[in-house]
C-alpha atoms as a PDB file:
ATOM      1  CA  UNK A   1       0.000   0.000   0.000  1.00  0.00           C
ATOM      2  CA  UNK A   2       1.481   3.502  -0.859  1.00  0.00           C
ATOM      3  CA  UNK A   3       2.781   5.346   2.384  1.00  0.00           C
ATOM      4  CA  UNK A   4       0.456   7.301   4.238  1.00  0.00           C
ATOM      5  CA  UNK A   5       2.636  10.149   4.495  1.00  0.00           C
ATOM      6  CA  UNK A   6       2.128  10.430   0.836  1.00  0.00           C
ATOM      7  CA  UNK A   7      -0.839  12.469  -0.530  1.00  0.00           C
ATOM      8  CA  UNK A   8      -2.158   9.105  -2.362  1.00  0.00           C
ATOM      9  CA  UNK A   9      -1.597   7.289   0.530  1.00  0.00           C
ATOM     10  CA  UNK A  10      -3.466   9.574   3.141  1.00  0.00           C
ATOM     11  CA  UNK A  11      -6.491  10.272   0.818  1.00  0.00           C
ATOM     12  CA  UNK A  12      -6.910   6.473   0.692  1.00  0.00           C
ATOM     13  CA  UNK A  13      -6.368   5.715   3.778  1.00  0.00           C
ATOM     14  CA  UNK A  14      -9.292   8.570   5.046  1.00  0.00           C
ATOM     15  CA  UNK A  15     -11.435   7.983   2.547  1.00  0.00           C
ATOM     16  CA  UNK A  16     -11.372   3.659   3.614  1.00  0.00           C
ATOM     17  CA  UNK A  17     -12.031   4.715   7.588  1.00  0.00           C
ATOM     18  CA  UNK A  18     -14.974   7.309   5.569  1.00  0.00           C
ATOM     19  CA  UNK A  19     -16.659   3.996   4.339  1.00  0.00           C
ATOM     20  CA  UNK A  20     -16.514   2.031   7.283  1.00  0.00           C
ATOM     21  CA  UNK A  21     -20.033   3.260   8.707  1.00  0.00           C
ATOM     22  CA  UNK A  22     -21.746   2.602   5.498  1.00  0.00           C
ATOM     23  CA  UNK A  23     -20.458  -0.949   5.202  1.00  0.00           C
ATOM     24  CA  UNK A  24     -20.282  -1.850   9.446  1.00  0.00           C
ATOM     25  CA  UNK A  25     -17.400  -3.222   8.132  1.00  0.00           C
ATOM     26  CA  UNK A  26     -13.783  -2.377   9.754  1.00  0.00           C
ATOM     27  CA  UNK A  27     -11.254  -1.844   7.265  1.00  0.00           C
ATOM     28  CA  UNK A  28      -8.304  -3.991   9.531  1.00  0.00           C
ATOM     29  CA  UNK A  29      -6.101  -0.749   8.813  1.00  0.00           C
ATOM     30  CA  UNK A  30      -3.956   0.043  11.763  1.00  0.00           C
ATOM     31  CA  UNK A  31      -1.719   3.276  11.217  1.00  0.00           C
ATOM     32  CA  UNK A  32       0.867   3.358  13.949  1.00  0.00           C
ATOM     33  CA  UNK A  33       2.318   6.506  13.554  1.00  0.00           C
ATOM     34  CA  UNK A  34       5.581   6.216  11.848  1.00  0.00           C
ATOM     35  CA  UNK A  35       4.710   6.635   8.224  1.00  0.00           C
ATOM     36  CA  UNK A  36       3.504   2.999   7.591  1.00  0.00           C
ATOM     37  CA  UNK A  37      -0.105   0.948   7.368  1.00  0.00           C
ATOM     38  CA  UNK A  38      -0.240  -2.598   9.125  1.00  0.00           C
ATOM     39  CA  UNK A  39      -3.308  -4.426   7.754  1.00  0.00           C
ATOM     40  CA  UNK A  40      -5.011  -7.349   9.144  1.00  0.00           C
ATOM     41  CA  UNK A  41      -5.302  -9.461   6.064  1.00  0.00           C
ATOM     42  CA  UNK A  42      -8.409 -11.269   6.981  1.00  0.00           C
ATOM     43  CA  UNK A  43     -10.490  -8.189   8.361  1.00  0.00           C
ATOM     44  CA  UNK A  44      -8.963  -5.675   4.992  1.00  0.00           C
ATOM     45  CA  UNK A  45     -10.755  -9.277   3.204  1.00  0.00           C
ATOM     46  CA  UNK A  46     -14.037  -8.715   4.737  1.00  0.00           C
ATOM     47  CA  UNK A  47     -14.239  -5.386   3.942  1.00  0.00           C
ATOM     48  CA  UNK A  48     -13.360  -5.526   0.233  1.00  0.00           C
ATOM     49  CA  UNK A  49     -16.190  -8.520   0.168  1.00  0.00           C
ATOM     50  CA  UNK A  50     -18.531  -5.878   2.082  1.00  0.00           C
ATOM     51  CA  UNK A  51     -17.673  -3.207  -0.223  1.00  0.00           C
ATOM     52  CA  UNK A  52     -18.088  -4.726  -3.532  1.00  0.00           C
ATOM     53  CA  UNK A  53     -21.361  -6.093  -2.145  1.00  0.00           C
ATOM     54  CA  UNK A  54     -22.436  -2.948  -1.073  1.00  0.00           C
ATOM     55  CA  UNK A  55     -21.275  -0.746  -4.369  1.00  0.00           C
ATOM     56  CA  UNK A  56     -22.570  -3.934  -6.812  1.00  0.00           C
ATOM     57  CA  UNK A  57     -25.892  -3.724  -5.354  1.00  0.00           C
ATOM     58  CA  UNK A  58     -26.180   0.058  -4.667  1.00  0.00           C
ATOM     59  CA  UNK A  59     -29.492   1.667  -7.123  1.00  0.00           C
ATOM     60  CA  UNK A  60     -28.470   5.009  -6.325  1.00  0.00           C
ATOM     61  CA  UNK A  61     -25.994   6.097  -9.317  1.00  0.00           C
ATOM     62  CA  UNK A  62     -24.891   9.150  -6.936  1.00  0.00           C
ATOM     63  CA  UNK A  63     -23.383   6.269  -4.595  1.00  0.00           C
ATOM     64  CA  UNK A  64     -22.193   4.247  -7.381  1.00  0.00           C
ATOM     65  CA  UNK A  65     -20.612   7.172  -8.668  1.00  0.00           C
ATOM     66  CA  UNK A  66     -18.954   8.318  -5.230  1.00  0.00           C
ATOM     67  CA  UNK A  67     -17.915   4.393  -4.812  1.00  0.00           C
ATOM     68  CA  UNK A  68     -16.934   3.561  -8.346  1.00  0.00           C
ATOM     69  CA  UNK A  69     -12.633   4.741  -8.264  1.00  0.00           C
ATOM     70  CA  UNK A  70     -12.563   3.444  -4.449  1.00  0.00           C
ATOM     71  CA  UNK A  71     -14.049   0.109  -4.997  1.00  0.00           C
ATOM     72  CA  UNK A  72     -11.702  -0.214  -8.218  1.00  0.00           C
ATOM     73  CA  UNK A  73      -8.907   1.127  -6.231  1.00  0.00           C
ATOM     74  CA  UNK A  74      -9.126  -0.972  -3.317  1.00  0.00           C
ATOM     75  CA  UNK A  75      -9.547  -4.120  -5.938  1.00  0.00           C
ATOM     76  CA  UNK A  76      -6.408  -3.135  -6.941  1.00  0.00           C
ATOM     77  CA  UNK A  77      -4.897  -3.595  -3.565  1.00  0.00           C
ATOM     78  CA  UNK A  78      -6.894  -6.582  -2.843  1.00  0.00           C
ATOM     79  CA  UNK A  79      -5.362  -8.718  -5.971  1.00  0.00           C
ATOM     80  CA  UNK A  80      -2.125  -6.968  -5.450  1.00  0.00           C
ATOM     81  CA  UNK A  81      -2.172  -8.793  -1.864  1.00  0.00           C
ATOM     82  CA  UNK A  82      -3.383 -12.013  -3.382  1.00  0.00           C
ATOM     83  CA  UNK A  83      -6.946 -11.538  -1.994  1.00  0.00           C
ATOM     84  CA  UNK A  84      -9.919 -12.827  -3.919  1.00  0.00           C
ATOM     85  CA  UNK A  85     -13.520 -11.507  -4.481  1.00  0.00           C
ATOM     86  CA  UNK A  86     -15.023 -13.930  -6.032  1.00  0.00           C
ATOM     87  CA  UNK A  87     -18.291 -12.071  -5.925  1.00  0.00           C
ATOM     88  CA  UNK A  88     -17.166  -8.813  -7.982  1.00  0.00           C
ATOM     89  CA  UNK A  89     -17.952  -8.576 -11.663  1.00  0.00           C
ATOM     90  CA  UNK A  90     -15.804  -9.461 -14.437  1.00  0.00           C
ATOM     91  CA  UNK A  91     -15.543  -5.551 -15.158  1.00  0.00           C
ATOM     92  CA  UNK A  92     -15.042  -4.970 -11.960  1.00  0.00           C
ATOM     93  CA  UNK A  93     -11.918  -7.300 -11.371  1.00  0.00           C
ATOM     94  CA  UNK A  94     -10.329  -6.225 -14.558  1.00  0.00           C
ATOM     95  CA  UNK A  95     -10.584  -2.498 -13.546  1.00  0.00           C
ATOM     96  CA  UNK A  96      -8.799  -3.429 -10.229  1.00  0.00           C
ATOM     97  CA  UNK A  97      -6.217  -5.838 -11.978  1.00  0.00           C
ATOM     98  CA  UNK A  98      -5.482  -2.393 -14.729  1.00  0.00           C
ATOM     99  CA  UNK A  99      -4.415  -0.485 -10.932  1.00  0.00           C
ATOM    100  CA  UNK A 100      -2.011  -3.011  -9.888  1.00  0.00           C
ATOM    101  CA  UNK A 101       0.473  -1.582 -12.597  1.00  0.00           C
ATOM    102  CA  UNK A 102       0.421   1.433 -10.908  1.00  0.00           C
ATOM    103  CA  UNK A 103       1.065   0.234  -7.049  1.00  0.00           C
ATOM    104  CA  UNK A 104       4.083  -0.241  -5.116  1.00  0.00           C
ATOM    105  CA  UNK A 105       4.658  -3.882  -4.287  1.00  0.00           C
END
């Protein structure tokens, strides 16, 4: 995941603790101060599951549209960490796997 010192970093970072409420889903993010993420593999899991569910059956386009680069983003980081959602769409995956190119490993 990209430092959250950076400006990519912190944006992401915010904007995954912004979901949490709408998904009752914690994000396993723990930020300890010193420049770095530590991420509980199985609890960052659950919440990629509860936020593809969420955005995949969302009607309102508004939401959609407010989820869409997140949930494509965090897809992203989810196959980049060898996660699997076997519930997101076939769009959906290959929007995610097109970020991975563009994350630190």
């Amino acid at each position: 995941m990209w430092n959250p010192a950076s400006a990519v970093g912190f944006f992401y970072t915010r904007m995954a603790e912004d979901v949490v409420p709408l998904l009752d889903t914690p994000t396993g993010f723990r930020l300890p101060g010193d420049d770095s993420v530590q991420i509980d593999p199985e609890q960052f899991r659950l919440f990629v599951i509860a936020l593809v569910d969420r955005y995949q059956g969302a009607n309102h386009r508004v939401l959609r549209d407010l989820l869409g680069g997140f949930v494509r983003t965090t897809l992203g980081l989810a196959i980049n960490a060898g996660i699997e959602v076997p519930d997101a769409s076939a769009e959906l995956l290959a929007d995610g796997r097109s970020r991975v190119q563009e994350m630190p490993r």
